[in-house]
Each structure stands twice: as structure tokens, then as C-alpha cells.
Protein backbone atom coordinates (compact mmCIF):
# COMPACT_ATOMS: atom_id res chain seq x y z
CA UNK A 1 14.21 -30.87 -115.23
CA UNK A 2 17.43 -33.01 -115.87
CA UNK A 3 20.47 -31.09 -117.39
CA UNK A 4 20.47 -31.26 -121.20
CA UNK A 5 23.67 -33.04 -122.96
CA UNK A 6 24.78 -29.58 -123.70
CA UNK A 7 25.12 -28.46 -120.19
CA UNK A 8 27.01 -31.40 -119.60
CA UNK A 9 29.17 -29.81 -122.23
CA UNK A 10 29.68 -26.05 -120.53
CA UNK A 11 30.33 -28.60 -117.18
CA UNK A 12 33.08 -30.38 -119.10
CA UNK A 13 34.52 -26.85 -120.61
CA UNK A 14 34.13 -25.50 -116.88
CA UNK A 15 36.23 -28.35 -115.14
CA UNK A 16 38.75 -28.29 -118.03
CA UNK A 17 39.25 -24.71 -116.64
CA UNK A 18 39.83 -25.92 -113.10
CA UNK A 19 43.38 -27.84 -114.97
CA UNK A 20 44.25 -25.43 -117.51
CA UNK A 21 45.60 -22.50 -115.15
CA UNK A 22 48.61 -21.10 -114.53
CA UNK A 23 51.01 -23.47 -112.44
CA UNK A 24 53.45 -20.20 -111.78
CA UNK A 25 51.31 -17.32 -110.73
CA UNK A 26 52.06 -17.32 -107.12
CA UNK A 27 48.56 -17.13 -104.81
CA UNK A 28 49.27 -14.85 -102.79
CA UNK A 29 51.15 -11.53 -103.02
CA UNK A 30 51.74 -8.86 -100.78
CA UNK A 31 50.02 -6.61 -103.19
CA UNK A 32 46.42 -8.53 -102.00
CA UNK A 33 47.76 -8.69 -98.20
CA UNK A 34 48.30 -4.83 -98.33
CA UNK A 35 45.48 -3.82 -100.51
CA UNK A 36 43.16 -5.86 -98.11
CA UNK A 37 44.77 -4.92 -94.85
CA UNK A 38 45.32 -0.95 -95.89
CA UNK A 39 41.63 -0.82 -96.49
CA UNK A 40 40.53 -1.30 -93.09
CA UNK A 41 37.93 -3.36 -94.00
CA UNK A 42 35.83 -5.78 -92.17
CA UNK A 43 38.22 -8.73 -92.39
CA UNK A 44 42.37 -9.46 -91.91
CA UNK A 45 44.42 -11.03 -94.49
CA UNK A 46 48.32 -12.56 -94.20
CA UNK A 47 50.32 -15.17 -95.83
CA UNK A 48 50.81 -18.65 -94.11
CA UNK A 49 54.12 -19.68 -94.17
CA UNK A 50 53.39 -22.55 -96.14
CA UNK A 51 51.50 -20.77 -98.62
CA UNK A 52 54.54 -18.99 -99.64
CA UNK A 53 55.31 -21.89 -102.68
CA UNK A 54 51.25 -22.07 -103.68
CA UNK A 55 49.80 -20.71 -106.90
CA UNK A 56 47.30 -20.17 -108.77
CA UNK A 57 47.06 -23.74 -109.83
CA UNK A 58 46.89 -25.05 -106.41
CA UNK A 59 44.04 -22.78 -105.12
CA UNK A 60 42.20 -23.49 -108.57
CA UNK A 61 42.36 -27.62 -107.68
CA UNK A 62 40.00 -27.19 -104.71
CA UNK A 63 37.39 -25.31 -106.48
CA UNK A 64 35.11 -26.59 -108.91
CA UNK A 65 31.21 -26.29 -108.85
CA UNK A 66 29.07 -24.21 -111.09
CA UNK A 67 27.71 -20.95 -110.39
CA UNK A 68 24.12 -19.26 -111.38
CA UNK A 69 25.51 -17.33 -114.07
CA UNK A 70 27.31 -20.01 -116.00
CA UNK A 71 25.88 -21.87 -118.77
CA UNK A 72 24.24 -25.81 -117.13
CA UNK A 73 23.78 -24.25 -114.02
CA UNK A 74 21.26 -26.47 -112.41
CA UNK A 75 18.81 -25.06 -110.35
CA UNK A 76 15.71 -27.23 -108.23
CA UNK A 77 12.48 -25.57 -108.12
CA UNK A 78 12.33 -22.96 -105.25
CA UNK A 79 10.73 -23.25 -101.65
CA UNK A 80 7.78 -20.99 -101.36
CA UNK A 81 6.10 -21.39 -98.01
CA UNK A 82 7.95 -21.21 -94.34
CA UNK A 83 6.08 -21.06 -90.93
CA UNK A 84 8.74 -18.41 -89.83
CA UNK A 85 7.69 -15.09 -89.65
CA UNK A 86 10.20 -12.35 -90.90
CA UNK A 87 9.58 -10.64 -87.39
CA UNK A 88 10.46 -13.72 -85.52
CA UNK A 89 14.01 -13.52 -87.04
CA UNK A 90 16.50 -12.95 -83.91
CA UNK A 91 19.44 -10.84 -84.46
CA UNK A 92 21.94 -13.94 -84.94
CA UNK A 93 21.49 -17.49 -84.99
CA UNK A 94 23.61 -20.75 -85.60
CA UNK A 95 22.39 -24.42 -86.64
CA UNK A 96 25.66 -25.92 -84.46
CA UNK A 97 24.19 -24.60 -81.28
CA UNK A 98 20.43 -24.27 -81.85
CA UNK A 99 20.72 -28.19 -81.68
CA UNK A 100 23.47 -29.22 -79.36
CA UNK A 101 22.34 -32.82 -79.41
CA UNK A 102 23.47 -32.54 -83.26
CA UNK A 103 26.91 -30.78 -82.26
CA UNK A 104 29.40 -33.50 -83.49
CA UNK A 105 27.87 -34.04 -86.71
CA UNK A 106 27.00 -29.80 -87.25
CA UNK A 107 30.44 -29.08 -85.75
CA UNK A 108 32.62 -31.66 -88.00
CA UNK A 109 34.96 -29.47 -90.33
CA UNK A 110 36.18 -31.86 -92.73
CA UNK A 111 38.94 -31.96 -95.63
CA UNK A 112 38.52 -32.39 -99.21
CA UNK A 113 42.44 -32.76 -99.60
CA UNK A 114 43.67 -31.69 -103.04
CA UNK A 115 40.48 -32.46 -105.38
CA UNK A 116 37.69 -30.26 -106.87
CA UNK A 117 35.20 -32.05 -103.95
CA UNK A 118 33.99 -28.94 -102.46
CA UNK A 119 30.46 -29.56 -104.47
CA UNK A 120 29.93 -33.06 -102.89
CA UNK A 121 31.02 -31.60 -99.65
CA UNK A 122 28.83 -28.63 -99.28
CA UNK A 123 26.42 -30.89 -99.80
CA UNK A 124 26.83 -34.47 -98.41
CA UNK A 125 27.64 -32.45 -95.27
CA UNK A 126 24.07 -29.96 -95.30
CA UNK A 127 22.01 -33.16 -95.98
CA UNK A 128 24.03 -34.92 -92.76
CA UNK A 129 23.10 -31.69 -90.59
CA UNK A 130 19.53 -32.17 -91.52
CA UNK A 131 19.40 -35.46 -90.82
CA UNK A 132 20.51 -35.39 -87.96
CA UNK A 133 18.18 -32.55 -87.24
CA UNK A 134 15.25 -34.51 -88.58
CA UNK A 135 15.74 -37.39 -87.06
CA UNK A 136 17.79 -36.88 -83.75
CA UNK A 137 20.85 -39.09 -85.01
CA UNK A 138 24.03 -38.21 -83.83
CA UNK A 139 26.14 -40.97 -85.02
CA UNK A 140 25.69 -41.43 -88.77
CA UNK A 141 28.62 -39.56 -90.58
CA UNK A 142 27.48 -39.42 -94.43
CA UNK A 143 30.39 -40.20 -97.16
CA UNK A 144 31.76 -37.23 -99.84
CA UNK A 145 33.40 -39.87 -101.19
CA UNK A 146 30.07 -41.70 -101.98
CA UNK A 147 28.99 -38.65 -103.38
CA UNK A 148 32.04 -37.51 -105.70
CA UNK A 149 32.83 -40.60 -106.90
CA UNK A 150 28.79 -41.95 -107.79
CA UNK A 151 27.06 -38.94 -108.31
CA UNK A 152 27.86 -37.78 -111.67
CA UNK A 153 25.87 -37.80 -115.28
CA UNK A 154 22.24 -36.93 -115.80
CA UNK A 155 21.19 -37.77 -111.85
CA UNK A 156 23.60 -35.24 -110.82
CA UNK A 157 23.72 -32.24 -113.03
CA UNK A 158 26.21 -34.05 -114.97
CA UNK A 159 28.80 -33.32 -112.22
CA UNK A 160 32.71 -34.81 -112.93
CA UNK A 161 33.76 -35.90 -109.64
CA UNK A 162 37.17 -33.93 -108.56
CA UNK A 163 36.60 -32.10 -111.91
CA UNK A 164 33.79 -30.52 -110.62
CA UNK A 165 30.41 -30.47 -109.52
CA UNK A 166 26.63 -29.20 -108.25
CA UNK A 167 25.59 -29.08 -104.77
CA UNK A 168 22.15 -29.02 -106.67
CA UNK A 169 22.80 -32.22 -108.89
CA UNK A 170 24.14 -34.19 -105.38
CA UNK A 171 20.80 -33.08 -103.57
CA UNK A 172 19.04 -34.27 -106.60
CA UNK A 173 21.06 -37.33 -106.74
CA UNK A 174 20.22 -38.17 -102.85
CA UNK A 175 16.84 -37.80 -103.71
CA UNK A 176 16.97 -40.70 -106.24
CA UNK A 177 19.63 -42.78 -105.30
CA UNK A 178 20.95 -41.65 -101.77
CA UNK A 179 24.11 -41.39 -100.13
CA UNK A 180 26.51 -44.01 -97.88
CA UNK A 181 27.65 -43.26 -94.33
CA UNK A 182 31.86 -42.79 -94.82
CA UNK A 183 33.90 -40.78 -92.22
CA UNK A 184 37.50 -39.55 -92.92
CA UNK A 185 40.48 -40.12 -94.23
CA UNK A 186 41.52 -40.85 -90.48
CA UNK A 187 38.77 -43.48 -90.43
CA UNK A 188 40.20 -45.58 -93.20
CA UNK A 189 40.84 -49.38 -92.17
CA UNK A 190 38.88 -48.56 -89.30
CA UNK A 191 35.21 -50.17 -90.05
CA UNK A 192 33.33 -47.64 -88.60
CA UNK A 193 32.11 -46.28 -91.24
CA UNK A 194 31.20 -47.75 -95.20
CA UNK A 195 32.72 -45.71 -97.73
CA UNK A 196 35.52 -43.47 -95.60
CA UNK A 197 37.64 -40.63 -98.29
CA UNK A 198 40.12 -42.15 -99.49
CA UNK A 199 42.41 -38.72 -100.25
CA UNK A 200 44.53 -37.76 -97.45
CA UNK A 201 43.88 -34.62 -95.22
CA UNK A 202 46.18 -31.44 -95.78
CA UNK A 203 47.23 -28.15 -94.58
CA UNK A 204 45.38 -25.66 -97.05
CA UNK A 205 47.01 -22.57 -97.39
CA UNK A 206 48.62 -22.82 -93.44
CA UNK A 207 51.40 -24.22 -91.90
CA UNK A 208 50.59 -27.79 -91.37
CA UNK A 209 49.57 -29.13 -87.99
CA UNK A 210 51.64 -31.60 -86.24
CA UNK A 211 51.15 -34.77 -87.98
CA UNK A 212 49.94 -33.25 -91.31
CA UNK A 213 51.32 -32.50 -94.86
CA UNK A 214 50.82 -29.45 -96.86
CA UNK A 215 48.28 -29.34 -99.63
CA UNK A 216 50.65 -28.27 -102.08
CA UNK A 217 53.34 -30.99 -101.20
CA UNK A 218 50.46 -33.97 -102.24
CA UNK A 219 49.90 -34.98 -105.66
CA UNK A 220 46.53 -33.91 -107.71
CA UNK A 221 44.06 -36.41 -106.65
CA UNK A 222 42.22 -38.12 -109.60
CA UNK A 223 37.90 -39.32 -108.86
CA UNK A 224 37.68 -42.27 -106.74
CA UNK A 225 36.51 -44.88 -108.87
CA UNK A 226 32.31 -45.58 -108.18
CA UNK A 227 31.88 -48.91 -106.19
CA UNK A 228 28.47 -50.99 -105.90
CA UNK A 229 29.77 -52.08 -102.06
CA UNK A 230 31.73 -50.78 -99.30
CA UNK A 231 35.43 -49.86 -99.23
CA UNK A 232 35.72 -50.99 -95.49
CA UNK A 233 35.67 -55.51 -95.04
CA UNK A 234 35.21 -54.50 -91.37
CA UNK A 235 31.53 -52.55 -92.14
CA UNK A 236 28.61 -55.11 -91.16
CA UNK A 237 26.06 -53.24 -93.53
CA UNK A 238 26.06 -53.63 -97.04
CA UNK A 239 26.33 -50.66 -99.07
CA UNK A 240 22.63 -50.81 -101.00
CA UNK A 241 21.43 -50.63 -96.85
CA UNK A 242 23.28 -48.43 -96.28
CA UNK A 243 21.95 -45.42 -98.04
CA UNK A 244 19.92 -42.55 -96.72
CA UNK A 245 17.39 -40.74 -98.63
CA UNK A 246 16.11 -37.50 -98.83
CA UNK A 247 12.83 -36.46 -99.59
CA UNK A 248 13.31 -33.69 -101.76
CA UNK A 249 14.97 -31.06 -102.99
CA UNK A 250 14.83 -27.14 -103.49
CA UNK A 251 16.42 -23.97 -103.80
CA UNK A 252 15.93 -20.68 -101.34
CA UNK A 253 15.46 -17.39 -102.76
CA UNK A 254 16.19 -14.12 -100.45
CA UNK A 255 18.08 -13.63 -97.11
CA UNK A 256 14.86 -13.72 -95.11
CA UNK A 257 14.01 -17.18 -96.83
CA UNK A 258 17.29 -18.46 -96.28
CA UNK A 259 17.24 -17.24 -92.54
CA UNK A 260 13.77 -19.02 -91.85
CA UNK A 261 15.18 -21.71 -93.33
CA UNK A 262 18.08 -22.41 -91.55
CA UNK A 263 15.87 -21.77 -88.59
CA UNK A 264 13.14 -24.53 -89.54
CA UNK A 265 15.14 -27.21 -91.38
CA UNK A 266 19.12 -26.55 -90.55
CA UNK A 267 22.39 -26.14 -92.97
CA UNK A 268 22.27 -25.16 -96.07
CA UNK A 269 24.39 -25.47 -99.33
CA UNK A 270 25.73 -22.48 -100.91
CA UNK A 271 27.87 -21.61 -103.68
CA UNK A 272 30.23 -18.71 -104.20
CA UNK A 273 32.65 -16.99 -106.65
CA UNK A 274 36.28 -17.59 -105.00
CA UNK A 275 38.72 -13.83 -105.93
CA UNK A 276 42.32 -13.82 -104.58
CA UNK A 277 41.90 -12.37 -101.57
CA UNK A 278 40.11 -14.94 -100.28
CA UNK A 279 42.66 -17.18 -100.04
CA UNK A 280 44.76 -14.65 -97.60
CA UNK A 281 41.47 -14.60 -95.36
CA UNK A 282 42.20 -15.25 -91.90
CA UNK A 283 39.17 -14.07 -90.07
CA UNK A 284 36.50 -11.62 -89.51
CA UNK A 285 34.05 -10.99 -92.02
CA UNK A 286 34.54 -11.10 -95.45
CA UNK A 287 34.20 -9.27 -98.20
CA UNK A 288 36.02 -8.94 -102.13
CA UNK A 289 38.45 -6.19 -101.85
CA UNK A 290 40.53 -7.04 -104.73
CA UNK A 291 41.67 -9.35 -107.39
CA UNK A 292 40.25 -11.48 -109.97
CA UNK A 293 38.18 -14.45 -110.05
CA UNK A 294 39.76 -18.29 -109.11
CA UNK A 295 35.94 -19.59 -110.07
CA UNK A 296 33.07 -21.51 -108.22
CA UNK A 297 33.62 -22.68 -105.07
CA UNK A 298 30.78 -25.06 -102.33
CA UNK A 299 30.32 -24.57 -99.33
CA UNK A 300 27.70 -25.28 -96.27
CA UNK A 301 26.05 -22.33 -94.32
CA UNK A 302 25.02 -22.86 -90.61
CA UNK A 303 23.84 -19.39 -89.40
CA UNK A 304 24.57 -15.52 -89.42
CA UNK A 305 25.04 -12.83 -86.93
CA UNK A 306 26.41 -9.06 -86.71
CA UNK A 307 29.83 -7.43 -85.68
CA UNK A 308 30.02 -4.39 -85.11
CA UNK A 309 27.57 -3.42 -87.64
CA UNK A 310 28.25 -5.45 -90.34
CA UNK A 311 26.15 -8.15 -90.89
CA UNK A 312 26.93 -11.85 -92.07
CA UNK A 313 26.47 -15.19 -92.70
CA UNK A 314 28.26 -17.70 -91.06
CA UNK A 315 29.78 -20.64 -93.73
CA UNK A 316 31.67 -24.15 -92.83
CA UNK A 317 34.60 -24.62 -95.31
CA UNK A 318 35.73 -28.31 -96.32
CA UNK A 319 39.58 -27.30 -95.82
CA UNK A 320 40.06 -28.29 -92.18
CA UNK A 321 40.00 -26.53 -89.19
CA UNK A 322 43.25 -25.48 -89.25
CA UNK A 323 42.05 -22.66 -92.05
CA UNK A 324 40.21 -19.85 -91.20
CA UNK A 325 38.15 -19.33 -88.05
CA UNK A 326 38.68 -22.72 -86.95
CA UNK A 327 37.32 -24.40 -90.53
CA UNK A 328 34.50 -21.65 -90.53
CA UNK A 329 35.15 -17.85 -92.15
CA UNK A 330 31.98 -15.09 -92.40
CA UNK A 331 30.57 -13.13 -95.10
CA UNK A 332 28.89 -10.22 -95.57
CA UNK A 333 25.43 -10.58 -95.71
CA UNK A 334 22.17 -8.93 -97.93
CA UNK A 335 23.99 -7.60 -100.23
CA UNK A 336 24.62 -11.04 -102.47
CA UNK A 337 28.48 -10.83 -101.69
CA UNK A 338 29.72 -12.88 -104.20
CA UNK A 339 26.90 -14.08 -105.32
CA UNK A 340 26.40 -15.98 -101.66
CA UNK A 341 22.95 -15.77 -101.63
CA UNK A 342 22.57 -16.68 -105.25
CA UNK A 343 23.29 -20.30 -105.41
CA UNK A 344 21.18 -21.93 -102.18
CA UNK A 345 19.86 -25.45 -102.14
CA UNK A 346 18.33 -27.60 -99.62
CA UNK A 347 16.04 -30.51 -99.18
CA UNK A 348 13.90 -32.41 -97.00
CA UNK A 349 15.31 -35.76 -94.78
């Protein structure tokens, strides 16, 4: 069922929130680092150097997609039937090595610079796994920009571009419409690719890289404008060909589900509530220790595992893979930490 008008309202209050924060609240404090660390928990947290002039506002800017328990959530019908048995589930498992021949698309961390993109990332990015999965293409690179600039209004959960957005409404919106191949910002002017994102890669929450500029030191991005053709002259296929489908769309219900799953069809999208500590993660596996809510945030889930008795999912974050472990962090898994295993889509290639 398409999103009424008035969940396109709650969407509209929702990304309004992701602006109206506080620009002087700084991100990280030692409080978090110490509260975290001092617990001994499962997971390390420190400040970047660079992070040292971020706040609140500039965390909140790379957020953005609605979560279960907010008003015009939008949730597909749910996947019932799997030919995985619960007792064939191994101990730990991961979609980036279970097919190597997919490794370079599975394996690409990728940057949604300083806009609210995670939504069309967590799932332009699942959809390209499974694709490539399905079909045994290695090459095709599917574009977020396609997806965050197009997919928005009734077709997409009435997602609002860098505002915002669904990881449901894009798989919905693939479904009926599809999505462009478009590599990144690197791949601009290159014509490799048709619709390549057009915001420029950034440190997020690290000291840049070599070659790279800080998140915070870039101006808020604004949506790409929607195009009926492709950004790159030197692309031989016109956009309209250029589109892959999928078939459907669902959502997963329970960690076994999810598990067999990931097992049978590849990455999934996920959603998750975002607290301040999570921007101090660094690695291991995580889990809210304190400080309050930043809001909704996408992301795509290749696999889980255990260490040392704590087990966890394995996620791919859209902030480079200069964040985190290499691009990737863990969470704790079966107990719904942050609400990880409430927000799962997927569909069929």
C-alpha cells in the first residue's frame, strides 16, 4: 500500500528535524569517550582529530531515513518462506566472501559526502549486491544518485532526497521504475558509468586521507536535481536502457529469517537509531552505552559472526572506508540493538 499524503507529512516534519538541530553542541565529548571506554564493553571509542570542530549538526546531516516506530514508516509485506533450515545456520557468515566472484561490487564502501543519502545508499547498494549475486555481474556499479535525486513522492514512500528517505520506498521504487548504473564521485567526467554522485567524498568524523577534505569543512549539499538522461556525454547507453529492475520487494522478520536470507539471496537493507556514542565508534562490536538519540540512520548488512561471545551482525556504512573497521562497524546481534533487526527490507533481482 502506497504512503498516504499524511505520511508524507510526518516525512516532511522528520527531515525538517534533520536541519533544525543544534549547530553548537559539539559531537563528541570526552564524557561519551570515557563513559564508553570505562565500561569495558564490547566496543572502543576515541575522538578523531578532525572531529574535534564537529557537532551535533554535522552528524545530524548524514542521517535521515525513517524508522518503524515513527509515524509514515513504510513497510513491504514480509517474506514468509526460505529453503534454509534454522539448523543449517553456520556460526558466522559474510555475503563479501560467500561470493568472491561478486567481491568488488560486495566489497565497495562508498561515500554519501555531506547529505541525508544514507536511505538511497543502504539500498541502491543491497539491490547492486543482489544483482550481482543473481546474475553473476561484476561490473555494473548502480547510481545513489539516481536513487536520491528520482526516487521521491508516492513511488518512494514519499522520500525527500538529502532530506531524507526509505530504504523501503527506494526498493519499491526499483520495482516500478528501476535504478541507473553511476559510480563515484571519483568517476565523474569519466564515462564509465551513467549517472556518477555528483557530491564530493569526505573524511567523516576522521582525519582526512591524503587527497581528501573533511566532512565538516564542505558545504551542506542540497538534492541533485532528477534528470530524464545521463549526467556523463561520454556514456553510450541512454538512461531509459539503462535501468535495472527488481522483481520485488519485502521485508524480513527475525534474526533467523534475516540470517537465511542473507544466506539465499545476499545484502540486506537495514535501518537503525544513531545515539552519540556511535559516532566515537572505532571498532569492535557495538552496542548503545550512552547518550541520546541523533535519529534514523541506513545502512546495508552483509553477514554476522561471534567474538568472544558476543554475537553480531556485520553492517557496510556509506561514510568511506576511512571510518570504522575499514567502512564496516558490528553490532550486537538478537537482541534488536537499536532497533537493527526492526527495519529489514529486501527484494528479488
Amino acid at each position: 500500500m502506497f504512503a498516504t499524503v499524511a505520511f508524507a507529512a510526518a516525512i516532511a516534519v522528520n527531515g525538517a528535524k534533520i536541519d533544525a538541530i543544534d549547530h553548537s553542541t559539539p559531537a563528541i565529548r570526552d564524557e561519551i569517550i570515557d563513559a564508553v571506554n570505562n565500561a569495558k564493553t564490547t566496543w572502543k571509542a576515541a575522538r578523531p582529530t578532525k572531529f574535534n570542530n564537529a557537532t551535533v549538526a554535522d552528524v545530524k546531516r548524514m542521517l535521515g531515513t525513517v524508522l518503524p516506530h515513527e509515524e509514515g514508516f513504510y513497510e513491504p509485506a514480509a517474506k514468509t518462506t526460505w529453503t534454509t533450515t534454522s539448523e543449517t545456520i553456520p556460526t558466522e557468515f559474510d555475503v563479501r566472501t560467500n561470493w568472491p566472484e561478486c567481491s568488488a561490487v560486495t566489497g565497495l564502501v562508498r561515500d554519501q559526502s555531506d547529505c541525508g543519502s544514507c536511505w538511497a545508499f543502504g539500498s541502491t547498494e543491497a539491490f547492486n549486491d543482489r544483482h550481482c549475486i543473481a546474475t553473476g555481474d561484476a561490473t555494473t556499479i548502480l547510481s545513489p544518485e539516481d536513487t536520491v535525486s528520482c526516487c521521491s513522492g508516492p513511488k518512494c514512500a514519499f522520500s525527500m532526497g538529502c532530506n531524507g528517505g526509505q530504504p523501503s520506498g527506494a526498493w519499491k521504487w526499483f520495482t516500478s521504475t528501476g535504478v541507473s548504473s553511476g559510480g563515484d564521485w571519483a568517476d565523474n567526467g569519466k564515462g564509465t558509468t551513467c549517472k556518477p554522485y555528483s557530491m564530493q567524498s569526505c573524511a567523516h568524523h576522521v582525519e582526512p586521507p591524503a587527497g581528501m577534505v573533511s566532512c565538516d569543512d564542505l558545504d551542506e549539499y542540497k538534492t541533485p536535481k532528477c534528470t530524464s538522461s545521463c549526467s556523463e556525454s561520454g556514456y553510450a547507453t541512454p538512461y531509459s536502457s539503462d535501468k535495472l529492475k527488481a522483481s520485488s520487494e519485502y521485508s524480513v522478520k527475525g534474526t533467523e529469517n534475516m540470517q537465511k536470507e542473507l544466506m539465499e539471496k545476499g545484502t540486506l537493507s537495514v535501518s537503525f537509531t544513531v545515539y552519540e556514542d556511535f559516532e566515537a565508534y572505532t571498532s569492535g562490536v557495538y552496542e548503545h552505552v550512552t547518550g541520546k538519540s541523533l535519529g534514523g540512520h541506513a545502512i546495508k548488512m552483509t553477514g554476522w559472526g561471534v567474538d568472544n561471545g558476543t554475537p553480531y551482525w556485520t553492517c557496510v556504512n556509506s561514510w568511506n572506508d576511512s571510518w570504522g573497521e575499514k567502512g564496516a562497524f558490528r553490532i550486537k546481534r538478537g537482541n534488536d540493538e537499536c532497533g537493527i533487526e526492526s527495519g529489514v527490507v529486501a527484494g528479488d533481482v
